[in-house]
Protein backbone atom coordinates (compact mmCIF):
# COMPACT_ATOMS: atom_id res chain seq x y z
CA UNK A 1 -116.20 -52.67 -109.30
CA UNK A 2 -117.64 -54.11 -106.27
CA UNK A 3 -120.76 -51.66 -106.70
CA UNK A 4 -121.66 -52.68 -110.04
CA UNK A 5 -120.33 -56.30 -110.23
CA UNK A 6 -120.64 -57.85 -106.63
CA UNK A 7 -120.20 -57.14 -103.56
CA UNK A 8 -117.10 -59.36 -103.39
CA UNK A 9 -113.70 -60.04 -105.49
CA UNK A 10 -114.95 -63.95 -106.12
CA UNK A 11 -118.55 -62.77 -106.67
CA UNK A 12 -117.04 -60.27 -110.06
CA UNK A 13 -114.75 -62.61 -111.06
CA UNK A 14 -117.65 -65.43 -111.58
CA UNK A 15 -119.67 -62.18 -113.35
CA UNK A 16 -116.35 -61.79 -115.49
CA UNK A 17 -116.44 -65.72 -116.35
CA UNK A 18 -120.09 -65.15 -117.71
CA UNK A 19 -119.31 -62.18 -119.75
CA UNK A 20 -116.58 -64.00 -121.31
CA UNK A 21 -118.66 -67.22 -122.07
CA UNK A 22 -121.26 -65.19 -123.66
CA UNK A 23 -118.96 -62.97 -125.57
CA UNK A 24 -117.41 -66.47 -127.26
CA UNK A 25 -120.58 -67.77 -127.86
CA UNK A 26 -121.98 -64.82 -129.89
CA UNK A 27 -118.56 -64.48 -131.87
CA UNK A 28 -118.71 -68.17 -132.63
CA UNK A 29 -122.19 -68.32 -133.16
CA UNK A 30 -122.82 -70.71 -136.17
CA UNK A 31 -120.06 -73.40 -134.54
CA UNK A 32 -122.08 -73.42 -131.21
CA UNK A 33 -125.27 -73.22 -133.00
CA UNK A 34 -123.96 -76.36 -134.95
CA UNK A 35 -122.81 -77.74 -131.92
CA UNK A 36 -126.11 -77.81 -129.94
CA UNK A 37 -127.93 -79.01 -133.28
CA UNK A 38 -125.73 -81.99 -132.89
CA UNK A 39 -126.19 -82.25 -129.41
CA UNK A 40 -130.13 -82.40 -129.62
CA UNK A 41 -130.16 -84.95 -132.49
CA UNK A 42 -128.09 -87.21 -130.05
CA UNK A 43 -130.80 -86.75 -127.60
CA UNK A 44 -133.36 -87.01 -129.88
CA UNK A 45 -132.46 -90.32 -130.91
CA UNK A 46 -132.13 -91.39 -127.08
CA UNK A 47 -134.97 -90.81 -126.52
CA UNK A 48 -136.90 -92.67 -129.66
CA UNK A 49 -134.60 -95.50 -128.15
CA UNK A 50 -136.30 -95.65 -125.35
CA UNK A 51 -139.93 -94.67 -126.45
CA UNK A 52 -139.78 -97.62 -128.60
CA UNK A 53 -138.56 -99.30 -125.59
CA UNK A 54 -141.85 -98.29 -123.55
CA UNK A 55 -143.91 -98.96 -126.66
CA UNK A 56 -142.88 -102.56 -126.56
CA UNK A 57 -143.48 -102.97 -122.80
CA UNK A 58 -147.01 -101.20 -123.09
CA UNK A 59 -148.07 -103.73 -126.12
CA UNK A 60 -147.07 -106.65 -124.31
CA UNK A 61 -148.99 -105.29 -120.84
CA UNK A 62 -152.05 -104.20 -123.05
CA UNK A 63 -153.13 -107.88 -123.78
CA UNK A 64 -152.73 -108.85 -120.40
CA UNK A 65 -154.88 -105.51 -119.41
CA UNK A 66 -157.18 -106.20 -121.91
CA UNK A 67 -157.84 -109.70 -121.18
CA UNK A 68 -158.17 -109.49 -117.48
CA UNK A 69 -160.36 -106.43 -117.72
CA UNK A 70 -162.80 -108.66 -120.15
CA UNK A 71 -163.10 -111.53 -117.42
CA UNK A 72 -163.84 -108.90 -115.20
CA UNK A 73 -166.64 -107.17 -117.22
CA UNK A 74 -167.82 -110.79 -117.50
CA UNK A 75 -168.29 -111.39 -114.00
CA UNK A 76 -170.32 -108.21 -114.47
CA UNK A 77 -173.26 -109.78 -116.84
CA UNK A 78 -171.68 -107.91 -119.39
CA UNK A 79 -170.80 -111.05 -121.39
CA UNK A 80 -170.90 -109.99 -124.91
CA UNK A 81 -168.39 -106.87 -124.26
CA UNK A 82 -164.89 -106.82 -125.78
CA UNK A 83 -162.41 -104.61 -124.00
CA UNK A 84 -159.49 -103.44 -126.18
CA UNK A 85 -156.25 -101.25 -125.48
CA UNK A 86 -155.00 -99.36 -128.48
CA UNK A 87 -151.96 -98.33 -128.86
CA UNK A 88 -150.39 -95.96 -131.90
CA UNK A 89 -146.58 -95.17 -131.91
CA UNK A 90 -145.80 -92.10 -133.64
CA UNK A 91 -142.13 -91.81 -134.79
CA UNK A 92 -141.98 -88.01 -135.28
CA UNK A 93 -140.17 -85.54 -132.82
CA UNK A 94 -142.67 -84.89 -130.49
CA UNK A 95 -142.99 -86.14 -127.04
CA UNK A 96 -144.04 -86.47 -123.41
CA UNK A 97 -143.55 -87.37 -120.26
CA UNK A 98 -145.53 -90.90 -121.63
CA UNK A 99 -143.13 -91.09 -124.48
CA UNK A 100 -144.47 -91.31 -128.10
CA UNK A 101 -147.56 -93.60 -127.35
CA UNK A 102 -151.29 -92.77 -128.12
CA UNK A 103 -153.36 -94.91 -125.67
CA UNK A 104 -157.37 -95.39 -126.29
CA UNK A 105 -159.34 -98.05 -124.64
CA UNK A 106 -161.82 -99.35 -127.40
CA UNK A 107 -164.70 -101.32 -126.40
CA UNK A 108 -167.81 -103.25 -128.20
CA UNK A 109 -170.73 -104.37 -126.13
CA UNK A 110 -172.65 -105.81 -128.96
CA UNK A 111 -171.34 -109.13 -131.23
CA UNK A 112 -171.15 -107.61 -134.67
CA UNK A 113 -170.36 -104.07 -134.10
CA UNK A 114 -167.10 -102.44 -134.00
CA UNK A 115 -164.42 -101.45 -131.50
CA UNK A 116 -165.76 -98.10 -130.60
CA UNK A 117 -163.63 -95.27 -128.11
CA UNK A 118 -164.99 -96.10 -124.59
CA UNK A 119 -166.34 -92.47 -124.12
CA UNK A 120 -168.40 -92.29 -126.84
CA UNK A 121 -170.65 -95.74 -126.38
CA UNK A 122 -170.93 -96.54 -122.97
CA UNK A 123 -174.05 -95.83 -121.18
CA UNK A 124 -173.81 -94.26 -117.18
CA UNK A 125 -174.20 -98.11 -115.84
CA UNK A 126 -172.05 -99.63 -117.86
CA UNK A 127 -169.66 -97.46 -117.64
CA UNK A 128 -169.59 -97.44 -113.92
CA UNK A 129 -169.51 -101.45 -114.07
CA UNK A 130 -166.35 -101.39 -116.68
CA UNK A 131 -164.88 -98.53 -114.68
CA UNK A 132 -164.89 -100.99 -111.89
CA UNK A 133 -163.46 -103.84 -113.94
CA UNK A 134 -160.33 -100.93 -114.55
CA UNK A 135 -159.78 -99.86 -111.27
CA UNK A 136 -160.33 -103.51 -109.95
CA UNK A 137 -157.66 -104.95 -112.32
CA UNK A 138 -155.51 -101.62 -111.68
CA UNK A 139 -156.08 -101.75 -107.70
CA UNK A 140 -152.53 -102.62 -106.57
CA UNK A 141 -150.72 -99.53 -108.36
CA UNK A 142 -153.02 -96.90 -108.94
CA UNK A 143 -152.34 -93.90 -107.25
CA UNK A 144 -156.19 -92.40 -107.05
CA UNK A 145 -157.23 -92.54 -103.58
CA UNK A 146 -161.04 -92.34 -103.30
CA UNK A 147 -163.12 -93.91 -106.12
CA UNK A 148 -167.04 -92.58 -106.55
CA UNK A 149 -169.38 -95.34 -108.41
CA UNK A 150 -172.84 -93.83 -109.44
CA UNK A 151 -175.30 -95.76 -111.09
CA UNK A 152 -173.12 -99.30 -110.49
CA UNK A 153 -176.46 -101.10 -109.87
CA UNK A 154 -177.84 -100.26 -112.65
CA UNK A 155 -179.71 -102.85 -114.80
CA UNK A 156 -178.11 -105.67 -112.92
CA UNK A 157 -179.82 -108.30 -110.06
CA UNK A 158 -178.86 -111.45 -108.80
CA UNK A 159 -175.27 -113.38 -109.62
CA UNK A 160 -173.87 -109.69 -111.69
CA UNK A 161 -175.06 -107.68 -108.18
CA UNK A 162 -172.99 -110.06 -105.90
CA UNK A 163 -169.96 -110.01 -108.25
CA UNK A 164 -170.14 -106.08 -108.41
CA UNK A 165 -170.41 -106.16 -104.29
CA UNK A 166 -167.17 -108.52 -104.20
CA UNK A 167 -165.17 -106.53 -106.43
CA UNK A 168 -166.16 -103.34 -104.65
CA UNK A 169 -164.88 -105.10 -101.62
CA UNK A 170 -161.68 -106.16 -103.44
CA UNK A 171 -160.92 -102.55 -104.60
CA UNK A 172 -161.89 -100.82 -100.58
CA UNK A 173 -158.66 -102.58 -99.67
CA UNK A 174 -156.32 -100.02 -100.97
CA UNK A 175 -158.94 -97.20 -101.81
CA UNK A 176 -161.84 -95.32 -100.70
CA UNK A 177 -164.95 -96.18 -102.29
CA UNK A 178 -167.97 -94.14 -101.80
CA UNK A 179 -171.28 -95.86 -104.10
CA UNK A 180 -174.74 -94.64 -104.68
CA UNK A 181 -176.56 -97.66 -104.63
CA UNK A 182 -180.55 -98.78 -104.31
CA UNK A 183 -179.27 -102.70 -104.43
CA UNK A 184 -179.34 -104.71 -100.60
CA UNK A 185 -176.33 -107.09 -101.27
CA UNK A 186 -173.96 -103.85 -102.72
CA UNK A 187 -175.21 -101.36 -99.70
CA UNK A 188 -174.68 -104.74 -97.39
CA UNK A 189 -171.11 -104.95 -98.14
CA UNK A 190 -170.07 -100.97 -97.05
CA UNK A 191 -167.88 -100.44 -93.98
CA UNK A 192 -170.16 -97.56 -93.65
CA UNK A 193 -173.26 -96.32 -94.82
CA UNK A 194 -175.67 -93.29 -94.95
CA UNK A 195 -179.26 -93.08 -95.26
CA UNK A 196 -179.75 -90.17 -98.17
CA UNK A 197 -183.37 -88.80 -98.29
CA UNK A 198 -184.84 -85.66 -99.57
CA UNK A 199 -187.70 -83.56 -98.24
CA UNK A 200 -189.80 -80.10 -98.90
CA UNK A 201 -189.91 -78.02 -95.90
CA UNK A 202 -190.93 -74.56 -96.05
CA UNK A 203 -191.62 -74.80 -99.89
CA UNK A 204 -188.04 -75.56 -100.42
CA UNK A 205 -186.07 -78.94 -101.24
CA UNK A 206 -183.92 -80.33 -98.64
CA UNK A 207 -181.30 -83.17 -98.69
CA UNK A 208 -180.15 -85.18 -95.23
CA UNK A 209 -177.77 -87.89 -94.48
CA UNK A 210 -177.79 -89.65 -91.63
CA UNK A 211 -175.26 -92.52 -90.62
CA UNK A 212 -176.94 -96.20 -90.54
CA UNK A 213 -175.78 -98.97 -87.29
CA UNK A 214 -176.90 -101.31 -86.13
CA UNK A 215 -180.70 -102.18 -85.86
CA UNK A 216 -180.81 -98.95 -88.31
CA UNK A 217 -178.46 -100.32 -91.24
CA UNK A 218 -180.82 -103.74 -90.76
CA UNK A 219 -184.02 -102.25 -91.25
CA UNK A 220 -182.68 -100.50 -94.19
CA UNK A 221 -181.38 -103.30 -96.00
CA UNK A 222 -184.08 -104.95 -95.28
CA UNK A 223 -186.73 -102.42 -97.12
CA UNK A 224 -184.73 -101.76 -100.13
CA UNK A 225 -184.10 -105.50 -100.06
CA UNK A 226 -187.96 -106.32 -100.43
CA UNK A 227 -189.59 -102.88 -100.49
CA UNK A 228 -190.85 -103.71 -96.50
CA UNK A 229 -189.70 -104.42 -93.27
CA UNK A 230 -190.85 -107.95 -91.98
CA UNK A 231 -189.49 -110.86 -90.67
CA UNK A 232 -187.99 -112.12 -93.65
CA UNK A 233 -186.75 -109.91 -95.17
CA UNK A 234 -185.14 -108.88 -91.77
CA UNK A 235 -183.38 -112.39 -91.76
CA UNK A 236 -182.37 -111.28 -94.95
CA UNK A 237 -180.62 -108.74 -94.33
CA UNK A 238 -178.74 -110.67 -91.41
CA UNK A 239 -177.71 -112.69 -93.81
CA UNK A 240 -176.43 -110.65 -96.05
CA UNK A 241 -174.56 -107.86 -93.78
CA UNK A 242 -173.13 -111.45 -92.03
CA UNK A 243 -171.14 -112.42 -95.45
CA UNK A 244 -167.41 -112.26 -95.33
């Protein structure tokens, strides 16, 4: 008994136990077929409970999303975009770990159009820019640690290039940002920055990085501040490294 069943009296009697359970089970099969019908319809209905539950929180969160992401992507000279959260409840059967909801962020960036999906009508730069309206609305309880913004400065100057340096800053506080950027008052407000350049050596392509302090990190704000080094554009570039 021991050989086949365990290698102790308690270990075959638990074996014995099983054998028994599944021997009742397959010779009343329809009642605990029945039974477990019953028991998933219960649970079924649970959990719509509390799907429509979620659904109710996540409408009521949406508009507050929505709206503070649009005075974001305002502050961004993109003043004629409409930022939209959609959200579809489907009452079949079917769930996940989200609950029933279908979530799509719609957006226009023309007056007269319609709310299109955000993937399929936002250009590289604008979708950086409303990318960082998301993550700066999001910043205090998203869980992505290191954010990459490419193309952020695109198309934008002036008041929209300071506004997309502060919220940059904003965001750093609780997450790692590493930009691309050709703009003096984004590259001004880094922790740290690098000095990317490309050169053929050898008849081959070549990429370095080199780390920018101190009179280094001035002269290079400076030139892409102005397109030249001088006196100027050096104070310049004081300045703007010197902003809180």
């Amino acid at each position: 008994m021991k050989r086949k069943y365990g290698n102790n009296i308690e270990e075959i009697l638990k074996y014995k136990e099983q054998v028994e359970k599944e021997i009742f089970e397959i010779e009343n099969l329809e009642e605990y077929t029945n039974k477990l019908k019953k028991d998933l319809e219960v649970i079924e209905n649970q959990m719509k409970e509390i799907c429509k539950q979620m659904h109710i929180i996540r409408e009521k969160a949406s508009i507050i999303l929505s709206e503070q992401i649009q005075d974001d992507l305002i502050d961004l000279e993109m003043k004629n975009t409409k930022f939209k959260v959609n959200i579809e409840y489907s009452n079949t059967n079917e769930f996940n770990e989200n609950g029933q909801d279908k979530i799509e962020f719609l957006i226009m960036t023309n007056l007269g159009e319609e709310f299109k999906p955000l993937v399929k009508i936002a250009s590289g730069g604008e979708m950086s820019r409303i990318m960082l309206a998301i993550k700066r609305v999001l910043a205090d309880v998203d869980k992505v640690e290191t954010l990459v913004f490419d193309e952020i400065d695109t198309g934008i100057s002036g008041v929209a290039a300071n506004k997309v340096a502060e919220k940059m800053k904003q965001i750093a506080k609780n997450h790692q940002i590493i930009c691309v950027t050709h703009l003096a008052t984004i590259a001004a407000k880094g922790d740290t920055n690098y000095y990317i350049n490309k050169e053929v050596k050898d008849g081959k392509t070549k990429t370095n990085i080199s780390l920018l302090k101190d009179e280094n990190l001035l002269k290079e704000i400076a030139r892409i501040a102005s397109g030249e080094i001088t006196t100027i554009s050096l104070q310049y570039a004081k300045e703007l490294i010197s902003k809180p």
